[in-house]
C-alpha atoms as a PDB file:
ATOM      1  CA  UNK A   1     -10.997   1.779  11.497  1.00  0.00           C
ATOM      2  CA  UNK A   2     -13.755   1.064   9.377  1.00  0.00           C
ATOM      3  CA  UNK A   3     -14.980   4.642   8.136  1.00  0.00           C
ATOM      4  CA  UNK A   4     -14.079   5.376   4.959  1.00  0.00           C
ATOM      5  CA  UNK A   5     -14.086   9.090   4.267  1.00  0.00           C
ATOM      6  CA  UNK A   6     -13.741  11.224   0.327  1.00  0.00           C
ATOM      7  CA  UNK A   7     -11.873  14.357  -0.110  1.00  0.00           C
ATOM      8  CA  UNK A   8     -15.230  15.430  -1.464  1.00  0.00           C
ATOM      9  CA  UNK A   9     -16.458  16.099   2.319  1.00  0.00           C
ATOM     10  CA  UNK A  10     -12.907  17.638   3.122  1.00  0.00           C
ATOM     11  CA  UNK A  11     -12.480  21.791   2.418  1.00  0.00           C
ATOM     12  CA  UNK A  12      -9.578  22.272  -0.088  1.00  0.00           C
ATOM     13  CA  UNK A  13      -8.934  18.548  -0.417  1.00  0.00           C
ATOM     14  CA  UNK A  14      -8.508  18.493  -4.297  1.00  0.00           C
ATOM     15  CA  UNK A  15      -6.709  21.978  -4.416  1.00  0.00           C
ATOM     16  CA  UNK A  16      -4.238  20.280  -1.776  1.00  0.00           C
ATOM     17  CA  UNK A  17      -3.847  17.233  -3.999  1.00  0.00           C
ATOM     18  CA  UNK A  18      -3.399  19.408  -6.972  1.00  0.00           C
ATOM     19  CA  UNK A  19      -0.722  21.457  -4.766  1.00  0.00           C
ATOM     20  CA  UNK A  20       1.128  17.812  -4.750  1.00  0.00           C
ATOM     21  CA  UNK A  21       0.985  17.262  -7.784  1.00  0.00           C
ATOM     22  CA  UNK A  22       3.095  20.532  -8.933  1.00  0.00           C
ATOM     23  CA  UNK A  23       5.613  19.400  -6.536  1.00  0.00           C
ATOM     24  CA  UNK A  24       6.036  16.854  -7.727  1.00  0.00           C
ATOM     25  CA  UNK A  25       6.363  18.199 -11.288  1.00  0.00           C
ATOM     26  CA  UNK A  26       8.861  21.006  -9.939  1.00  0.00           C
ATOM     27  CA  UNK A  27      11.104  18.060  -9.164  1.00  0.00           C
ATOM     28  CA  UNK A  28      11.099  16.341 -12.078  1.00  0.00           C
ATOM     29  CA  UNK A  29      12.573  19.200 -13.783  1.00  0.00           C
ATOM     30  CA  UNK A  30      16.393  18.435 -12.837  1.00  0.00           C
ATOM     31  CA  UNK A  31      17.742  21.000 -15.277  1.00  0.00           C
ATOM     32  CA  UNK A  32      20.085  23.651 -13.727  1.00  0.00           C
ATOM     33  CA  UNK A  33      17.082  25.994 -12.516  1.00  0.00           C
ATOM     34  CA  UNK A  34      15.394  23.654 -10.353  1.00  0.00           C
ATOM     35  CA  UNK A  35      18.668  21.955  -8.994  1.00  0.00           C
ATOM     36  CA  UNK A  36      19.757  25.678  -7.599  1.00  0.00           C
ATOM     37  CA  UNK A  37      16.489  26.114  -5.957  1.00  0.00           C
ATOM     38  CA  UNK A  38      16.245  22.612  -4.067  1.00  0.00           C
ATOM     39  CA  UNK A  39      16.042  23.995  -0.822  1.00  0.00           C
ATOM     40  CA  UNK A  40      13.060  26.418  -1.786  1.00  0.00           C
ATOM     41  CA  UNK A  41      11.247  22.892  -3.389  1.00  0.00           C
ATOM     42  CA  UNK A  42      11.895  20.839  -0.207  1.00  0.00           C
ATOM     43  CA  UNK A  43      10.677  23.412   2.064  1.00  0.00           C
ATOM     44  CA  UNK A  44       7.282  23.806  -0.323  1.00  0.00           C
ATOM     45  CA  UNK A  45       6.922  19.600  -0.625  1.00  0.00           C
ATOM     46  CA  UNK A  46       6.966  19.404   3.216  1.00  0.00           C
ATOM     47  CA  UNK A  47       4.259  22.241   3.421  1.00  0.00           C
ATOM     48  CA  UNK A  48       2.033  20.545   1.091  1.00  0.00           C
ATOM     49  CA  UNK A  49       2.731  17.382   3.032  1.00  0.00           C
ATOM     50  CA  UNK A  50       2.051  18.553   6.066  1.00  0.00           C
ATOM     51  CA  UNK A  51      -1.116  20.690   5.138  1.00  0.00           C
ATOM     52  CA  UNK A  52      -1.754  16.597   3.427  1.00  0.00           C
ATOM     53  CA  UNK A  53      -1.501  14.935   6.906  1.00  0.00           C
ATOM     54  CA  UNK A  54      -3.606  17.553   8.858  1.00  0.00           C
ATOM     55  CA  UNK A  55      -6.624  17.604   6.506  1.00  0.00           C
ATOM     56  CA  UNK A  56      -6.838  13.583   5.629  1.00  0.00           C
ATOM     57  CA  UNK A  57      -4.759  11.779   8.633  1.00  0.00           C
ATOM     58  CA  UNK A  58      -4.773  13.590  11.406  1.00  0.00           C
ATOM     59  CA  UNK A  59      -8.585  13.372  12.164  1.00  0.00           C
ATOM     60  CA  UNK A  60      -7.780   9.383  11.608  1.00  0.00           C
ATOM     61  CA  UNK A  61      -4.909   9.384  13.872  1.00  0.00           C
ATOM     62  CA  UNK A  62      -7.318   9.657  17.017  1.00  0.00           C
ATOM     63  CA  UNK A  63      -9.483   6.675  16.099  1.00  0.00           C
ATOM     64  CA  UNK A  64      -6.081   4.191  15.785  1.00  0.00           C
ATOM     65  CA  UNK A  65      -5.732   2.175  18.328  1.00  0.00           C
ATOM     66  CA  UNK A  66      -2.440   3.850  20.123  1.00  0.00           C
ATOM     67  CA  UNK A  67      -1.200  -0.294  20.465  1.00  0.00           C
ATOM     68  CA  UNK A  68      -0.801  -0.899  16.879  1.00  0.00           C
ATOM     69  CA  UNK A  69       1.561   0.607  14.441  1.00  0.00           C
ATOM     70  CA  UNK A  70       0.430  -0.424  11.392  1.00  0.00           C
ATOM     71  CA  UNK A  71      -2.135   1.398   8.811  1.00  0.00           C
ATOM     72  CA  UNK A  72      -3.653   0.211   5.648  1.00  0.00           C
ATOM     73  CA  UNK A  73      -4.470   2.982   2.967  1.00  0.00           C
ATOM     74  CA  UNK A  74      -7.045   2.317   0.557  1.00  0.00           C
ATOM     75  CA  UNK A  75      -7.482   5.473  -1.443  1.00  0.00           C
ATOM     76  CA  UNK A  76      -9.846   6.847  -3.401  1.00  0.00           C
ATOM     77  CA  UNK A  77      -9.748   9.147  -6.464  1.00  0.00           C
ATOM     78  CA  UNK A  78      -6.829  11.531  -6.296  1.00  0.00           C
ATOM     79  CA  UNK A  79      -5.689  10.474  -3.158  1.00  0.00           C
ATOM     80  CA  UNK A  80      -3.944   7.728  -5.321  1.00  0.00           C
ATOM     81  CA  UNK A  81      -1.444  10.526  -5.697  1.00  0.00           C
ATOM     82  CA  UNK A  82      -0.856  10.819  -2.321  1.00  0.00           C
ATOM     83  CA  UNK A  83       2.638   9.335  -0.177  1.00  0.00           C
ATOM     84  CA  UNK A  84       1.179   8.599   2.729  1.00  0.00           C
ATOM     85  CA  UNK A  85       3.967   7.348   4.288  1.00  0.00           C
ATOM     86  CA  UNK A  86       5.614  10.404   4.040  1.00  0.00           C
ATOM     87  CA  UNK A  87       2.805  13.039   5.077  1.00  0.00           C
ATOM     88  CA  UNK A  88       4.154  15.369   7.333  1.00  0.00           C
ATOM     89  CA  UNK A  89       2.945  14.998  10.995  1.00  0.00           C
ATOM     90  CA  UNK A  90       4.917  17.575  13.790  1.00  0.00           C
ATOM     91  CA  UNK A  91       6.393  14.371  14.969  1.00  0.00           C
ATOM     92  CA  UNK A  92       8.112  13.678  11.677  1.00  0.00           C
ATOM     93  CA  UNK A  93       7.343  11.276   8.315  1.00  0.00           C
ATOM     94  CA  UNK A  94       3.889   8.745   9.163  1.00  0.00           C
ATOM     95  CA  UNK A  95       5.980   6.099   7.685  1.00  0.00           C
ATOM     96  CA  UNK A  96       9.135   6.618  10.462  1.00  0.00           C
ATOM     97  CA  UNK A  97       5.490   6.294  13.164  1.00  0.00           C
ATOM     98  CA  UNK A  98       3.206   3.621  11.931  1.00  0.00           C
ATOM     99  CA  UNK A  99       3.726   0.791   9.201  1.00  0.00           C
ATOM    100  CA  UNK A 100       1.931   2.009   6.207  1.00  0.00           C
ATOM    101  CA  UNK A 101       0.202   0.115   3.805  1.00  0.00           C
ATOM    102  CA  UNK A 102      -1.087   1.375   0.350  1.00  0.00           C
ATOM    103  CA  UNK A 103      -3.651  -1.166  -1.083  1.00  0.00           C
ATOM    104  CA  UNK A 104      -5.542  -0.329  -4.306  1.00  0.00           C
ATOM    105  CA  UNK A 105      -9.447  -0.243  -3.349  1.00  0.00           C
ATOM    106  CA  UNK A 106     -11.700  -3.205  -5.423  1.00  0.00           C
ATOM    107  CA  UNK A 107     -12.348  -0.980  -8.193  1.00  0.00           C
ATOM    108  CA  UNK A 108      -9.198   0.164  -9.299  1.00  0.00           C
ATOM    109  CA  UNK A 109      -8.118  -3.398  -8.933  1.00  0.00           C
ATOM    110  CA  UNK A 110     -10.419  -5.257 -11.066  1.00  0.00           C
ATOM    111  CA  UNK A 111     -10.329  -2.687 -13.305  1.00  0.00           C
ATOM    112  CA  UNK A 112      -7.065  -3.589 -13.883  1.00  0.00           C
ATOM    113  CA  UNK A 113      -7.425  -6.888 -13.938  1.00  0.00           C
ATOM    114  CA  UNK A 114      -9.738  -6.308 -16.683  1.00  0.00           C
ATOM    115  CA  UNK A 115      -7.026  -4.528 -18.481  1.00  0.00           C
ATOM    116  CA  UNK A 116      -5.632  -7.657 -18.879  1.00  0.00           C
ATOM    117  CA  UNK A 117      -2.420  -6.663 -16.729  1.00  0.00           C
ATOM    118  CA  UNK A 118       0.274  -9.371 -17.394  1.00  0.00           C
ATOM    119  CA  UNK A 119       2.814 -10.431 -15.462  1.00  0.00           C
ATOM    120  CA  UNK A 120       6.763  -9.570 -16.091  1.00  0.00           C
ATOM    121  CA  UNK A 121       7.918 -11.464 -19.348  1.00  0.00           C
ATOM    122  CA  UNK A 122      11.275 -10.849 -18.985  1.00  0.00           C
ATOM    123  CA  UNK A 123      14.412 -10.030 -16.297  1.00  0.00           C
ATOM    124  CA  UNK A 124      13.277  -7.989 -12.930  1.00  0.00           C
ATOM    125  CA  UNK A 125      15.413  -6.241 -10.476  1.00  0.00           C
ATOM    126  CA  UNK A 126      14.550  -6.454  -6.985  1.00  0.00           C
ATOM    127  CA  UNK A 127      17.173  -3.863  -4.485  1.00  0.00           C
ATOM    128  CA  UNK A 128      16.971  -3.934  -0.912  1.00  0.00           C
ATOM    129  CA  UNK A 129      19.333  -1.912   1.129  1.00  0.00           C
ATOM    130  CA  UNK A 130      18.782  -2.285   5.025  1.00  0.00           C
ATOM    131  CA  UNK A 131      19.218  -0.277   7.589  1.00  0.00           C
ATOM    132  CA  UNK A 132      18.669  -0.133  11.222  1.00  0.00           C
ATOM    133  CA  UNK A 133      15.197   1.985  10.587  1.00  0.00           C
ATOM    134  CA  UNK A 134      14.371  -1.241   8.196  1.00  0.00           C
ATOM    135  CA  UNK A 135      16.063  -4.198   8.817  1.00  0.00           C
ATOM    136  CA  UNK A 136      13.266  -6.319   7.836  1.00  0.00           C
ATOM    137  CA  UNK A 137      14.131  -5.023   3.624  1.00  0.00           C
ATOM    138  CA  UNK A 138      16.606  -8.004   3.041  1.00  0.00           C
ATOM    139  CA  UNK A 139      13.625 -10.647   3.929  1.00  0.00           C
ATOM    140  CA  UNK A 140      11.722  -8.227   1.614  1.00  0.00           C
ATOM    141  CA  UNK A 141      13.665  -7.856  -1.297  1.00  0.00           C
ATOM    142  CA  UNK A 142      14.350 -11.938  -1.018  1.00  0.00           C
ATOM    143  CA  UNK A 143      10.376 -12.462  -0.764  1.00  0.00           C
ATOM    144  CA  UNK A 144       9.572 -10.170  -3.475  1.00  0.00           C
ATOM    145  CA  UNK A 145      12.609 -11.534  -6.143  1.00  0.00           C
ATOM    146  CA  UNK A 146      11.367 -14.994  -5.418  1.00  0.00           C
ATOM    147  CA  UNK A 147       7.623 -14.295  -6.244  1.00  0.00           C
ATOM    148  CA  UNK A 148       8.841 -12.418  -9.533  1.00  0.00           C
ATOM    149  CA  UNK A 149      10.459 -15.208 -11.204  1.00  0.00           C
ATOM    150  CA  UNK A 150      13.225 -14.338 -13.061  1.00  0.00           C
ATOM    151  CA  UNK A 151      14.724 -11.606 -10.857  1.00  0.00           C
ATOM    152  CA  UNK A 152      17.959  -9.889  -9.762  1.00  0.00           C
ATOM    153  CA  UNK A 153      18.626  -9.261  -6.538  1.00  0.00           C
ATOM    154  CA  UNK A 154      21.063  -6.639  -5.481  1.00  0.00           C
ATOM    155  CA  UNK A 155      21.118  -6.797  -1.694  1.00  0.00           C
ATOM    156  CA  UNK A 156      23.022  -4.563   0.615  1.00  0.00           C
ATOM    157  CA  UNK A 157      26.761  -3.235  -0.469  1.00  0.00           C
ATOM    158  CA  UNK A 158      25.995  -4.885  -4.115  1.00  0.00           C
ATOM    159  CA  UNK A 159      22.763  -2.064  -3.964  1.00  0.00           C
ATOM    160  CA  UNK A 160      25.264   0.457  -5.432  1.00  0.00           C
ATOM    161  CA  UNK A 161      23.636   3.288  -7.909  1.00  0.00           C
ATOM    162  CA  UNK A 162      25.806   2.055 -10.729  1.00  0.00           C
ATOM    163  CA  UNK A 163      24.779  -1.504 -10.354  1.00  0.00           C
ATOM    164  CA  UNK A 164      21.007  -0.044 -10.041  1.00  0.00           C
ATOM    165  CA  UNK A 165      21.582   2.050 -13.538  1.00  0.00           C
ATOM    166  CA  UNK A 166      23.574  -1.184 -15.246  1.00  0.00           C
ATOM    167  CA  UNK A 167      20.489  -3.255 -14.427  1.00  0.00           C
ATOM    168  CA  UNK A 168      17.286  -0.860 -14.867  1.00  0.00           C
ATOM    169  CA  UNK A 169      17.343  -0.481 -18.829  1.00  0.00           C
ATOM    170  CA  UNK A 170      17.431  -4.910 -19.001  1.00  0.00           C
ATOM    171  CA  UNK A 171      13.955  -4.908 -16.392  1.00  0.00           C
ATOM    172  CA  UNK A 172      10.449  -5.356 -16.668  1.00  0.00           C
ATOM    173  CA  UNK A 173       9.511  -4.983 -13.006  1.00  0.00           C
ATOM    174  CA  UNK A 174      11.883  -2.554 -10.921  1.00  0.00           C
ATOM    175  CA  UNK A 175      10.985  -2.836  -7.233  1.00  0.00           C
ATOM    176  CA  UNK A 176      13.200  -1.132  -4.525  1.00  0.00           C
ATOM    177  CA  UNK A 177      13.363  -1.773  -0.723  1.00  0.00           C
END
Protein backbone atom coordinates (compact mmCIF):
# COMPACT_ATOMS: atom_id res chain seq x y z
CA UNK A 1 0.00 0.00 0.00
CA UNK A 2 1.55 2.97 -1.16
CA UNK A 3 -1.06 5.84 -0.28
CA UNK A 4 -0.20 7.70 2.42
CA UNK A 5 -3.16 9.46 3.97
CA UNK A 6 -3.20 12.68 7.11
CA UNK A 7 -5.72 12.86 9.78
CA UNK A 8 -6.12 16.31 8.29
CA UNK A 9 -8.50 14.73 5.45
CA UNK A 10 -10.15 12.44 8.22
CA UNK A 11 -13.48 14.08 10.25
CA UNK A 12 -12.67 14.11 14.03
CA UNK A 13 -9.21 12.64 13.53
CA UNK A 14 -7.33 15.01 16.00
CA UNK A 15 -10.31 15.14 18.55
CA UNK A 16 -9.99 11.16 18.44
CA UNK A 17 -6.24 11.38 19.01
CA UNK A 18 -6.77 13.88 21.70
CA UNK A 19 -9.54 11.36 23.18
CA UNK A 20 -6.28 8.91 23.43
CA UNK A 21 -4.38 10.89 24.84
CA UNK A 22 -6.68 11.46 28.14
CA UNK A 23 -6.74 7.81 28.38
CA UNK A 24 -3.92 7.48 28.56
CA UNK A 25 -3.44 10.18 31.22
CA UNK A 26 -6.49 8.62 33.27
CA UNK A 27 -4.19 5.63 33.63
CA UNK A 28 -1.31 7.04 34.71
CA UNK A 29 -3.01 8.26 37.69
CA UNK A 30 -2.68 4.90 39.86
CA UNK A 31 -3.77 6.59 43.06
CA UNK A 32 -6.78 4.94 44.84
CA UNK A 33 -9.49 6.84 42.60
CA UNK A 34 -8.48 5.63 39.36
CA UNK A 35 -7.53 2.02 40.57
CA UNK A 36 -11.44 1.64 41.81
CA UNK A 37 -12.68 2.76 38.52
CA UNK A 38 -10.47 0.41 36.17
CA UNK A 39 -13.21 -1.21 34.65
CA UNK A 40 -14.98 2.20 33.66
CA UNK A 41 -11.16 3.25 32.05
CA UNK A 42 -10.81 -0.06 30.12
CA UNK A 43 -14.18 0.05 28.73
CA UNK A 44 -13.50 4.00 27.58
CA UNK A 45 -9.65 2.98 26.15
CA UNK A 46 -11.27 0.25 23.98
CA UNK A 47 -13.94 2.82 22.68
CA UNK A 48 -11.40 5.26 21.74
CA UNK A 49 -9.50 2.39 20.19
CA UNK A 50 -11.97 1.15 18.35
CA UNK A 51 -13.50 4.55 17.11
CA UNK A 52 -9.10 4.73 16.28
CA UNK A 53 -9.25 1.60 14.01
CA UNK A 54 -12.53 2.51 12.13
CA UNK A 55 -11.55 6.08 11.14
CA UNK A 56 -7.59 5.43 10.20
CA UNK A 57 -7.35 1.42 9.55
CA UNK A 58 -10.24 0.15 8.56
CA UNK A 59 -10.50 1.99 5.14
CA UNK A 60 -6.69 0.48 4.81
CA UNK A 61 -7.68 -2.91 5.75
CA UNK A 62 -9.45 -3.43 2.24
CA UNK A 63 -6.44 -2.44 0.14
CA UNK A 64 -4.01 -5.26 2.14
CA UNK A 65 -3.41 -7.92 0.36
CA UNK A 66 -5.65 -10.69 2.41
CA UNK A 67 -2.11 -13.14 1.86
CA UNK A 68 0.10 -11.15 3.98
CA UNK A 69 -0.03 -10.47 7.63
CA UNK A 70 2.28 -8.01 8.13
CA UNK A 71 1.81 -3.96 8.18
CA UNK A 72 4.30 -1.23 8.40
CA UNK A 73 3.08 2.09 10.15
CA UNK A 74 4.73 5.16 9.30
CA UNK A 75 2.87 7.90 11.08
CA UNK A 76 2.51 11.23 10.79
CA UNK A 77 1.91 14.06 13.30
CA UNK A 78 -0.21 12.90 16.20
CA UNK A 79 -0.71 9.65 14.99
CA UNK A 80 2.77 9.07 16.67
CA UNK A 81 0.54 8.70 19.69
CA UNK A 82 -1.28 6.10 18.35
CA UNK A 83 -0.89 1.88 19.36
CA UNK A 84 -1.63 0.57 16.39
CA UNK A 85 -1.19 -2.72 17.27
CA UNK A 86 -3.73 -2.55 19.63
CA UNK A 87 -6.61 -0.55 17.73
CA UNK A 88 -9.69 -2.16 18.25
CA UNK A 89 -11.10 -4.03 15.16
CA UNK A 90 -14.64 -6.32 15.93
CA UNK A 91 -12.32 -9.18 15.39
CA UNK A 92 -10.13 -8.26 18.33
CA UNK A 93 -6.46 -6.29 18.85
CA UNK A 94 -4.70 -5.53 14.93
CA UNK A 95 -1.62 -6.77 16.52
CA UNK A 96 -3.30 -10.52 17.56
CA UNK A 97 -4.36 -10.15 13.15
CA UNK A 98 -1.48 -8.76 11.24
CA UNK A 99 2.31 -8.20 12.27
CA UNK A 100 2.59 -4.57 12.94
CA UNK A 101 5.34 -2.47 12.36
CA UNK A 102 5.81 1.16 13.69
CA UNK A 103 8.66 2.91 11.72
CA UNK A 104 9.38 6.62 12.33
CA UNK A 105 8.76 8.50 8.83
CA UNK A 106 12.29 10.34 7.32
CA UNK A 107 11.60 13.43 9.07
CA UNK A 108 11.19 12.56 12.47
CA UNK A 109 14.19 10.39 11.96
CA UNK A 110 16.77 12.69 10.80
CA UNK A 111 15.55 15.05 12.93
CA UNK A 112 16.70 13.05 15.47
CA UNK A 113 19.63 12.18 14.18
CA UNK A 114 20.34 15.74 14.12
CA UNK A 115 19.67 15.85 17.77
CA UNK A 116 22.66 14.15 18.07
CA UNK A 117 20.86 10.96 19.65
CA UNK A 118 23.63 8.76 21.24
CA UNK A 119 23.73 5.44 21.77
CA UNK A 120 23.36 3.64 25.43
CA UNK A 121 26.58 4.48 27.53
CA UNK A 122 25.95 2.30 30.10
CA UNK A 123 24.05 -1.27 31.27
CA UNK A 124 20.64 -2.15 29.16
CA UNK A 125 18.00 -4.60 29.99
CA UNK A 126 16.54 -6.52 27.31
CA UNK A 127 13.15 -9.02 28.75
CA UNK A 128 11.54 -11.37 26.58
CA UNK A 129 8.85 -13.58 27.89
CA UNK A 130 7.35 -16.03 25.18
CA UNK A 131 4.39 -17.38 24.72
CA UNK A 132 2.55 -19.47 22.32
CA UNK A 133 0.89 -16.08 20.68
CA UNK A 134 4.84 -15.03 20.36
CA UNK A 135 7.20 -17.55 20.37
CA UNK A 136 9.47 -15.82 18.10
CA UNK A 137 10.31 -13.04 21.53
CA UNK A 138 13.28 -15.25 22.81
CA UNK A 139 15.13 -14.86 19.19
CA UNK A 140 14.02 -11.22 19.79
CA UNK A 141 15.10 -10.34 23.02
CA UNK A 142 18.60 -12.38 22.10
CA UNK A 143 18.84 -10.19 18.74
CA UNK A 144 18.06 -7.02 20.36
CA UNK A 145 20.59 -7.61 23.75
CA UNK A 146 23.28 -8.50 21.30
CA UNK A 147 22.95 -5.29 19.10
CA UNK A 148 22.86 -3.17 22.47
CA UNK A 149 26.15 -4.02 23.76
CA UNK A 150 26.31 -4.22 27.19
CA UNK A 151 22.91 -5.75 27.98
CA UNK A 152 20.96 -7.98 30.39
CA UNK A 153 18.91 -10.40 29.30
CA UNK A 154 16.16 -11.79 31.41
CA UNK A 155 14.53 -14.48 29.29
CA UNK A 156 11.53 -16.51 30.17
CA UNK A 157 10.95 -17.70 34.07
CA UNK A 158 14.10 -15.28 34.99
CA UNK A 159 11.45 -12.34 33.32
CA UNK A 160 9.97 -12.06 36.85
CA UNK A 161 8.59 -8.35 37.88
CA UNK A 162 11.05 -8.23 40.73
CA UNK A 163 13.99 -9.05 38.61
CA UNK A 164 12.46 -6.35 36.00
CA UNK A 165 12.26 -3.60 39.05
CA UNK A 166 15.96 -4.81 40.51
CA UNK A 167 17.34 -4.11 37.03
CA UNK A 168 15.35 -0.93 35.58
CA UNK A 169 16.86 1.88 37.95
CA UNK A 170 20.86 0.41 36.71
CA UNK A 171 19.55 0.85 32.59
CA UNK A 172 19.99 3.13 29.91
CA UNK A 173 17.93 1.35 27.27
CA UNK A 174 14.87 -0.77 28.69
CA UNK A 175 13.37 -2.82 25.86
CA UNK A 176 10.65 -5.51 26.59
CA UNK A 177 9.45 -8.44 24.39
Amino acid sequence: LNHPFSLAFLPNGDALVSRWDVQLRRRQLSNGVATRHLDRLRVSAERVLHDLWRLVFRPVEALLEPTRRDVLVVPHGPLHGVPFHALASPGGPLGARWDVTVAASFDVADRMRRRGARAPSGQSLVVGVPDGRAPAVAVEAQTVADCLGPAQLLLGAEATVDAVWRAAPHSDVIHLA
